[in-house]
Protein backbone atom coordinates (compact mmCIF):
# COMPACT_ATOMS: atom_id res chain seq x y z
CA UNK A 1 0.00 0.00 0.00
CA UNK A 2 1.09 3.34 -0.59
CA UNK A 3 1.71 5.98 2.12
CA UNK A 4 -1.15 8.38 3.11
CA UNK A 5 0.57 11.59 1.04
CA UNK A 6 1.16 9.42 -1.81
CA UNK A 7 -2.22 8.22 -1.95
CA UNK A 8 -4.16 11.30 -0.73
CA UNK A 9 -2.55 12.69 -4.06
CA UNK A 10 -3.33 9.53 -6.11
CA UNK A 11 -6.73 10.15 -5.03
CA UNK A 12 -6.61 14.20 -6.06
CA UNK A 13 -4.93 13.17 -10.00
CA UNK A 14 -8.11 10.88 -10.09
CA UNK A 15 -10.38 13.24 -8.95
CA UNK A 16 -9.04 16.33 -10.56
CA UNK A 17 -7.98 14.49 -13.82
CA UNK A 18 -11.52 13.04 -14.46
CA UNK A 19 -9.68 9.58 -14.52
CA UNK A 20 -11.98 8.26 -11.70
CA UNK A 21 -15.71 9.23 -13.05
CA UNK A 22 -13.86 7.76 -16.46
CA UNK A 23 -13.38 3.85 -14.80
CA UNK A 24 -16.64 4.18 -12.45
CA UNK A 25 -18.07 2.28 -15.77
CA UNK A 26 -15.10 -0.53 -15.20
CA UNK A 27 -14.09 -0.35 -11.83
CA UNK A 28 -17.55 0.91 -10.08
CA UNK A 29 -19.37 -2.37 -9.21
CA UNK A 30 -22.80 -2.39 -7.33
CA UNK A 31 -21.10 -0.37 -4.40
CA UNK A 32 -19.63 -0.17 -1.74
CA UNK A 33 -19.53 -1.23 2.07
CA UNK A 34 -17.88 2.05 4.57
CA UNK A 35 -16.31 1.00 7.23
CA UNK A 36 -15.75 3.39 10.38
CA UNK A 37 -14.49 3.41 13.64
CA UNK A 38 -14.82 6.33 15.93
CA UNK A 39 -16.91 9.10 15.07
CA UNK A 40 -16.75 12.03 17.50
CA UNK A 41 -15.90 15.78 17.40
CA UNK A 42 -11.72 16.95 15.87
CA UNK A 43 -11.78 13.19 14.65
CA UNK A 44 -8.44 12.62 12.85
CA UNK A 45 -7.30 16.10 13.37
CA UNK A 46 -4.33 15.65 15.36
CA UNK A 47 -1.38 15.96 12.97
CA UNK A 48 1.07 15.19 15.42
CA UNK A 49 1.86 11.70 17.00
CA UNK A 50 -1.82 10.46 16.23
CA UNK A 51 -0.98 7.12 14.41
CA UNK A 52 -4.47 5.43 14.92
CA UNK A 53 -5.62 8.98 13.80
CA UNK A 54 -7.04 6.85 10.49
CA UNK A 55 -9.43 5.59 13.08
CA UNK A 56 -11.71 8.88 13.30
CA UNK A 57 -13.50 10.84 11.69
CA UNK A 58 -15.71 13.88 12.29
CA UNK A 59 -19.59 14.16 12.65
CA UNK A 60 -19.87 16.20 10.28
CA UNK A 61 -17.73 14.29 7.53
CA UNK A 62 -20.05 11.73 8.29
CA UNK A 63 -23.14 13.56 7.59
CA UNK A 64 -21.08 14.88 4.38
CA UNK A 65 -20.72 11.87 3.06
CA UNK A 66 -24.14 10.35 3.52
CA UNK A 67 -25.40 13.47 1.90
CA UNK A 68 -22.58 13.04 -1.00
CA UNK A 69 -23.91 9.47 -1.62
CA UNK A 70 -27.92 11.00 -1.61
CA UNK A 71 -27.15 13.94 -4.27
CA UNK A 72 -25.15 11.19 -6.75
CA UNK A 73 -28.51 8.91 -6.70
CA UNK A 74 -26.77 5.88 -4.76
CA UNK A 75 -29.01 3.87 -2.61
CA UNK A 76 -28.40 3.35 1.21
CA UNK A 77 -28.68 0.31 2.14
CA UNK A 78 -28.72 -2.04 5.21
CA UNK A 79 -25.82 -4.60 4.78
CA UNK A 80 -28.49 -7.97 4.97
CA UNK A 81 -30.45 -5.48 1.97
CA UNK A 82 -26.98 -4.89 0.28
CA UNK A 83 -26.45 -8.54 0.39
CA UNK A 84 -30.38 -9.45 -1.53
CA UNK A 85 -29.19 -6.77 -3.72
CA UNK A 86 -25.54 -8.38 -5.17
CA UNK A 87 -27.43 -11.66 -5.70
CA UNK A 88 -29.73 -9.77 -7.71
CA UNK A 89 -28.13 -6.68 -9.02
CA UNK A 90 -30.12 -3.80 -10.81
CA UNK A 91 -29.29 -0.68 -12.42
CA UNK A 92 -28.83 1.27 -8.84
CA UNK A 93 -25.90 1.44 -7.04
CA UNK A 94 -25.42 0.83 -3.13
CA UNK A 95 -23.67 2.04 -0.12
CA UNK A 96 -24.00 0.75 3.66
CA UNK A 97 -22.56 2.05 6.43
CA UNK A 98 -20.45 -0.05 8.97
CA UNK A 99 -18.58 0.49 12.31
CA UNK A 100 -16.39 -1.63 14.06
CA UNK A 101 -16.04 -2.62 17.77
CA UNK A 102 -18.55 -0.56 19.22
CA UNK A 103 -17.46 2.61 20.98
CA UNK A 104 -19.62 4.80 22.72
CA UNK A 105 -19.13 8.08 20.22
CA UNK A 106 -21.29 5.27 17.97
CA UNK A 107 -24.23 6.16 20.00
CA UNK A 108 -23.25 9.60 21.32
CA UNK A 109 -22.32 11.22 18.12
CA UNK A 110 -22.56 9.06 15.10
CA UNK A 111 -26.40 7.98 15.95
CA UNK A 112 -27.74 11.73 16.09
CA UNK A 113 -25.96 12.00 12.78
CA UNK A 114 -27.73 8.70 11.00
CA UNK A 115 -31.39 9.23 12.91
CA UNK A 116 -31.36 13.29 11.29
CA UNK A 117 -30.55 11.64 7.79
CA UNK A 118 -32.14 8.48 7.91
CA UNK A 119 -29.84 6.52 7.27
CA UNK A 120 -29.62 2.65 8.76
CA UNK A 121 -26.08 1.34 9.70
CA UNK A 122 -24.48 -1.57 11.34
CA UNK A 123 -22.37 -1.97 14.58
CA UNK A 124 -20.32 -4.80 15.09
CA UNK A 125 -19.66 -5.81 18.76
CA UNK A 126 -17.23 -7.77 20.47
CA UNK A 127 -18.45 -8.84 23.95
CA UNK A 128 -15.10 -8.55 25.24
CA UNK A 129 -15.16 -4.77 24.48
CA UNK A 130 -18.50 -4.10 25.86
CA UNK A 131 -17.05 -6.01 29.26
CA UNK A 132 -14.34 -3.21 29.26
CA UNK A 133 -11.73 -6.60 29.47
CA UNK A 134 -10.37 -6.03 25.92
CA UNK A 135 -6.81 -5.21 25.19
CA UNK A 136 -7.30 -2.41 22.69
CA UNK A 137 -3.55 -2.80 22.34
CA UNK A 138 -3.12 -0.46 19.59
CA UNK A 139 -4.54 2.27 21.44
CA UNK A 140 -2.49 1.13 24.42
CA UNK A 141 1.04 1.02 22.65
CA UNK A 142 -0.22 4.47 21.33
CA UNK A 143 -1.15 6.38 24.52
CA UNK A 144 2.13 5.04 26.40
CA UNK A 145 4.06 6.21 23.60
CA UNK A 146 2.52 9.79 23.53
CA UNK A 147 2.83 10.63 27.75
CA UNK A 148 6.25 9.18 28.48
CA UNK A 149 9.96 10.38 27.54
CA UNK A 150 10.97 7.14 27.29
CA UNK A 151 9.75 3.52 26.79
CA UNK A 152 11.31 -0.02 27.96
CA UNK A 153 10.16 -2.73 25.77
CA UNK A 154 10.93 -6.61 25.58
CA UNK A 155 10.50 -7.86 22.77
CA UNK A 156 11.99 -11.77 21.14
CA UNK A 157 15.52 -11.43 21.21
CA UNK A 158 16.06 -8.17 22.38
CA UNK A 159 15.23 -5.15 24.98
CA UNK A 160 14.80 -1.88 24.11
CA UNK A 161 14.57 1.77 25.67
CA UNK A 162 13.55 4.38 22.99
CA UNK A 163 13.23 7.88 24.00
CA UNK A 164 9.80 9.42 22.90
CA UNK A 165 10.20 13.14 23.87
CA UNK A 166 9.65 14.71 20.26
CA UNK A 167 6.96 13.62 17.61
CA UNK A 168 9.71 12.14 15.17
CA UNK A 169 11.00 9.89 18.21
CA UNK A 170 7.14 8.83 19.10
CA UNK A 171 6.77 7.78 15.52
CA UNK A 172 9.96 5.74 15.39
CA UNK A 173 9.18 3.82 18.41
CA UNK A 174 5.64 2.97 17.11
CA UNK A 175 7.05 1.55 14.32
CA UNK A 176 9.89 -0.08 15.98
CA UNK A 177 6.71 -1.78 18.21
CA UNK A 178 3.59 -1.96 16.21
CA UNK A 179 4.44 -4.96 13.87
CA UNK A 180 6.39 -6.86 15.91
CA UNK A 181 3.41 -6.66 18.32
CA UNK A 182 0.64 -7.24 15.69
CA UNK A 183 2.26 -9.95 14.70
CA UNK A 184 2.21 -12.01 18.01
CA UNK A 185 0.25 -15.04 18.76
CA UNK A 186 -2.72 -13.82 20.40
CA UNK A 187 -3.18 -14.50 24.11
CA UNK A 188 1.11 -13.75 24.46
CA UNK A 189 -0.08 -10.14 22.52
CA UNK A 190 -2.57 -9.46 25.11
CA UNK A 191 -0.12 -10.34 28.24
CA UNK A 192 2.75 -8.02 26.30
CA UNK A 193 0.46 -5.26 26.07
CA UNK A 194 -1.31 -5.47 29.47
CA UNK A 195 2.42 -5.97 31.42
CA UNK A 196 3.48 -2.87 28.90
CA UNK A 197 0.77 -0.30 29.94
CA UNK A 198 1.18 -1.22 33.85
CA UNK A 199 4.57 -0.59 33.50
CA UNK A 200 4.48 2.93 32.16
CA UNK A 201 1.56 3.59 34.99
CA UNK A 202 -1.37 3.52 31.82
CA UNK A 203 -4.08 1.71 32.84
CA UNK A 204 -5.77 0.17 30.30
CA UNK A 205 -9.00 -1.32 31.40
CA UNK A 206 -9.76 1.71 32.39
CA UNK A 207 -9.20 3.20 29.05
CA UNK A 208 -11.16 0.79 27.40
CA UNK A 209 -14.28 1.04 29.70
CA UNK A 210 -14.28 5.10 29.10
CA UNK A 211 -14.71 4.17 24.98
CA UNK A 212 -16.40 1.63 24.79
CA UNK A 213 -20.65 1.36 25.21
CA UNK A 214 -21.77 -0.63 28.11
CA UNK A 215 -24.55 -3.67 27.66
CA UNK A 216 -27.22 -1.13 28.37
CA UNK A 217 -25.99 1.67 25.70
CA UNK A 218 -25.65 -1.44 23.48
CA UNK A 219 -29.22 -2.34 23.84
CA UNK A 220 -30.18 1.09 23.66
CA UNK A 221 -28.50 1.74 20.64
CA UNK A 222 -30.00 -1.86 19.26
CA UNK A 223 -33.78 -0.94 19.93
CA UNK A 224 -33.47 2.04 17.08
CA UNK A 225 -34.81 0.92 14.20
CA UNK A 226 -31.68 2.00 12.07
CA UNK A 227 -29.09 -0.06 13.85
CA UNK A 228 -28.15 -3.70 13.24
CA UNK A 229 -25.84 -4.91 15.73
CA UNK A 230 -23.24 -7.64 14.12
CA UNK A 231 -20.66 -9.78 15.76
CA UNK A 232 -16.87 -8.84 15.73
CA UNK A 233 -15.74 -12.15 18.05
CA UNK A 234 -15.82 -12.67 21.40
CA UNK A 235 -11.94 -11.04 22.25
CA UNK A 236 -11.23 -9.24 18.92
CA UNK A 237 -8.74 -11.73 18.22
CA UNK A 238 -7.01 -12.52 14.31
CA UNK A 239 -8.99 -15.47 13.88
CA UNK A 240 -6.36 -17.08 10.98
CA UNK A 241 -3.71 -17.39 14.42
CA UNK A 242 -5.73 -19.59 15.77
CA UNK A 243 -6.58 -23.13 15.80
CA UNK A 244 -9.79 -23.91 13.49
CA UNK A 245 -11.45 -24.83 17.20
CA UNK A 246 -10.20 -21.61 18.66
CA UNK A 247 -11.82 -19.36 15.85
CA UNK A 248 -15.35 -21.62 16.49
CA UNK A 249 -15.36 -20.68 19.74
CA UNK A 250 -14.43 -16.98 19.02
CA UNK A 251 -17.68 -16.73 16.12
CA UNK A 252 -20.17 -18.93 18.00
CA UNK A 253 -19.05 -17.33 21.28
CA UNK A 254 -20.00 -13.89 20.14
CA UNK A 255 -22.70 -14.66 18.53
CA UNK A 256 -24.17 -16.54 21.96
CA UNK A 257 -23.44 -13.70 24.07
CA UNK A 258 -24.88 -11.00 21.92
CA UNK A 259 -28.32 -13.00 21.98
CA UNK A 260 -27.67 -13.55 25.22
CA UNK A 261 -27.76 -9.68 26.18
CA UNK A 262 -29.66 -8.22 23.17
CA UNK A 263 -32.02 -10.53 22.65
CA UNK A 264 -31.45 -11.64 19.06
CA UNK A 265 -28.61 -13.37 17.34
CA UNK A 266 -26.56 -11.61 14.97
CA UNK A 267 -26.39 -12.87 11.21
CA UNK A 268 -23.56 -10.35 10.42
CA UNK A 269 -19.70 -10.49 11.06
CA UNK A 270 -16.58 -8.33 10.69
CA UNK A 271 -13.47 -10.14 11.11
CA UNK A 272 -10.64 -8.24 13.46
CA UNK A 273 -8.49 -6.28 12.13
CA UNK A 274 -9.50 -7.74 8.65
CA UNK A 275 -6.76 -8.16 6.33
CA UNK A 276 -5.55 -11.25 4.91
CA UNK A 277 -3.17 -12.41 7.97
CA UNK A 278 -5.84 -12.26 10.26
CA UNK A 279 -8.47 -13.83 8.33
CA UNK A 280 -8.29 -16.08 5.20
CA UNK A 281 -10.48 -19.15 3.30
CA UNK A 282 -10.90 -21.68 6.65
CA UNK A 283 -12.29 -18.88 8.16
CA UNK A 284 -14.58 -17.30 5.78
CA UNK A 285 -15.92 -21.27 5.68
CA UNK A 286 -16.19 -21.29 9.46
CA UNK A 287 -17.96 -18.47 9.24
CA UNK A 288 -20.71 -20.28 6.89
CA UNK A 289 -20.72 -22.88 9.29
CA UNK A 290 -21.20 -20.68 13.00
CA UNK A 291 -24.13 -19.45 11.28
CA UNK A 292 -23.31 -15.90 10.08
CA UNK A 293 -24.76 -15.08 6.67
CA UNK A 294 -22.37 -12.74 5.82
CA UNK A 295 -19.09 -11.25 7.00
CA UNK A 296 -17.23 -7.69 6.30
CA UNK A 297 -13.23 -7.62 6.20
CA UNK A 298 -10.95 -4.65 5.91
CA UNK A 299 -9.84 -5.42 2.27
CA UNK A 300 -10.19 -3.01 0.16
CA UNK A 301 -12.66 -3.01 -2.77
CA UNK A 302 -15.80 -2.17 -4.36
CA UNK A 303 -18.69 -4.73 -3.71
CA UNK A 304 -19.20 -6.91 -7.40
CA UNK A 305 -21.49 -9.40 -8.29
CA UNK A 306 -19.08 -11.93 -7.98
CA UNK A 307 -19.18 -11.56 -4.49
CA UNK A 308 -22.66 -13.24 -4.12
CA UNK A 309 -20.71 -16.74 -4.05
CA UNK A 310 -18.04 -14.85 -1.45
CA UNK A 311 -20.72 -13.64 1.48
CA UNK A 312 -18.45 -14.03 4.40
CA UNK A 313 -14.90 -12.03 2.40
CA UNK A 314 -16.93 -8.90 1.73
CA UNK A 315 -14.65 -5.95 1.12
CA UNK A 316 -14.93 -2.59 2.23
CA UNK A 317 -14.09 1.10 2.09
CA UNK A 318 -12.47 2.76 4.90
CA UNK A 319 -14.08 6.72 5.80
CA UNK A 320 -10.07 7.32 7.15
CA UNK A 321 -9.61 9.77 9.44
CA UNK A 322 -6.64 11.03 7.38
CA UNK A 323 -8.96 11.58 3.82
CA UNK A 324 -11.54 13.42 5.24
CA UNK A 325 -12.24 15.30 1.74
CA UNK A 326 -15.22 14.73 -0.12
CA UNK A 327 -13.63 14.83 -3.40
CA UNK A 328 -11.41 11.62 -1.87
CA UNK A 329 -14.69 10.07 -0.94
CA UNK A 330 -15.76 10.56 -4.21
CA UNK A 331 -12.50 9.08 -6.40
CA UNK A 332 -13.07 5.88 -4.33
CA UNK A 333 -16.88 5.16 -5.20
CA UNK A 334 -16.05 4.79 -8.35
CA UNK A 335 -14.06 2.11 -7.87
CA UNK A 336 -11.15 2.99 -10.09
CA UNK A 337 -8.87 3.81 -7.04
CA UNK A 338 -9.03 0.46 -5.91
CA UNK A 339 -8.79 -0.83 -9.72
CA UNK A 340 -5.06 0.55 -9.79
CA UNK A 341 -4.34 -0.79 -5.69
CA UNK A 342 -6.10 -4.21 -6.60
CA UNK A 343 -4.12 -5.13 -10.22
CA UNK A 344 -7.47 -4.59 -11.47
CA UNK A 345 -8.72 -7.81 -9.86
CA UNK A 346 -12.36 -7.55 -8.45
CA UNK A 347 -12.45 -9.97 -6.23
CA UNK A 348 -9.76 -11.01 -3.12
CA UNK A 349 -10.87 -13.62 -1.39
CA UNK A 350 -7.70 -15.64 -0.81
């Protein structure tokens, strides 16, 4: 992938050039599923050491772009419509709106914005989250990075102290930490990050239980007509690093508890994090099997008809915190964005 400069400017040559609107024809497809995260006031406005800054996005960016989608005749969808609709596609095109792991400027600030335009959306929840017991380790690493001069880290093979005093140091040790990290088995990721935060005096269940709804502002936020509440796993684990038992347990786990506290069992998935290293084929077919009629990843793509054989690899189109321009919005629905990004394959679904 390109950097976010090189592709914010990718994104302005197809926008300014006409190149985009030109392979919307090509590259456009039925539509396309957003994906957000946070949505709360100065969203992805911090320029400085703000690396999950991608993350968040504005109100009213969000209320931009539903109206952007309105005034160039695309439908809104639900994502259990948008899926009736790519088994049988028509002339209209689609959007539906998504958001990931359930924090509570979901119902604070991004519901006002979807009740005043009418627009339906879906929330996927992992119970760990909503138990304020979640590692949101990436937030975490992030936050003892930004209030400390200095970080001690173990990591395989080697210990490390990294000053952090200046936003060019901050940056360097996120990226000396954030793969090596995200690339840990699971449950050993969780104990790094929790024995990590304690250590620089962050405490991080804490953190997550300020973000994050509660059970009752879940089932608030459930009993509006316009949400649907999906399932995310139980521990917002990478499903593909675990066993093919573990990742059962994760998607039927979830998907008990949520009926468990709301009542009615969710038919819609987003895998963690998303990409292809955290979820591949076994797990799309696991998927299938736990139930869940469809599932959302974080590959990036327009929506095709081919994807009516592919419920459970859906691709989707991140509303980034660091493109929040409606002319970028714009360049991406028609597809041709991801055209160039993709090799001009439609589908990824290995």
């Amino acid at each position: 992938m390109p950097s976010s400069s090189h592709l914010a400017h990718l994104l302005d040559l197809l926008h300014f050039s006409g190149a985009a609107r030109l392979g919307q024809p090509l590259f456009g497809g039925l539509g396309a599923v957003f994906m957000l995260h946070h949505v709360r006031p100065g969203g992805g406005a911090d320029t400085g050491f703000a690396p999950n800054r991608l993350l968040e996005v504005t109100p009213e960016f969000l209320e931009g772009v539903i109206q952007l989608v309105r005034r160039q005749g695309l439908d809104i969808l639900t994502l259990t419509e948008a899926l009736a609709r790519i088994g049988r596609p028509h002339g209209r095109r689609f959007v539906t709106f998504t958001l990931d792991d359930a924090y509570r400027d979901n119902l604070t600030h991004a519901l006002p914005v979807f009740a005043r335009n009418a627009c339906p959306f879906t929330i996927f929840a992992a119970p760990a989250i909503q138990d304020g017991t979640c590692e949101l380790w990436w937030r975490g690493l992030e936050y003892v990075i930004r209030d400390n001069p200095q970080v001690r880290a173990s990591l395989p093979g080697q210990d490390l102290l990294l000053a952090t005093t200046s936003d060019a140091e901050r940056h360097a040790a996120w990226n000396a930490l954030y793969w090596p990290v995200r690339h840990m088995p699971e449950a050993g990721q969780r104990r790094w990050i929790r024995a990590f935060c304690a250590a620089h005096g962050f405490d991080l269940d804490a953190y997550v239980k300020a973000e994050a709804m509660t059970w009752d502002e879940l089932r608030t936020i459930a009993r509006h007509p316009l949400c649907t509440i999906g399932g995310h796993t139980i521990h917002h684990y990478a499903v593909a690093k675990l066993t093919a038992d573990e990742a059962m347990a994760e998607l039927v786990g979830c998907a008990d508890r949520l009926e468990q506290e709301l009542g009615q069992r969710p038919r819609l998935l987003a895998w963690p994090y998303g990409d292809p290293g955290s979820a591949g084929p076994r797990d799309f077919r696991l998927a299938r099997e736990a139930g869940y009629e469809a599932a959302v990843t974080t590959r990036k793509g327009m929506i095709f008809a081919a994807h009516a054989a592919h419920p459970t690899a859906l691709p989707r189109l991140s509303l980034s915190g660091e493109f929040q321009e409606l002319r970028h919005v714009r360049a991406l629905l028609t597809g041709t964005p991801f055209a160039l990004l993709n090799r001009f394959r439609p589908l990824n679904v290995t």
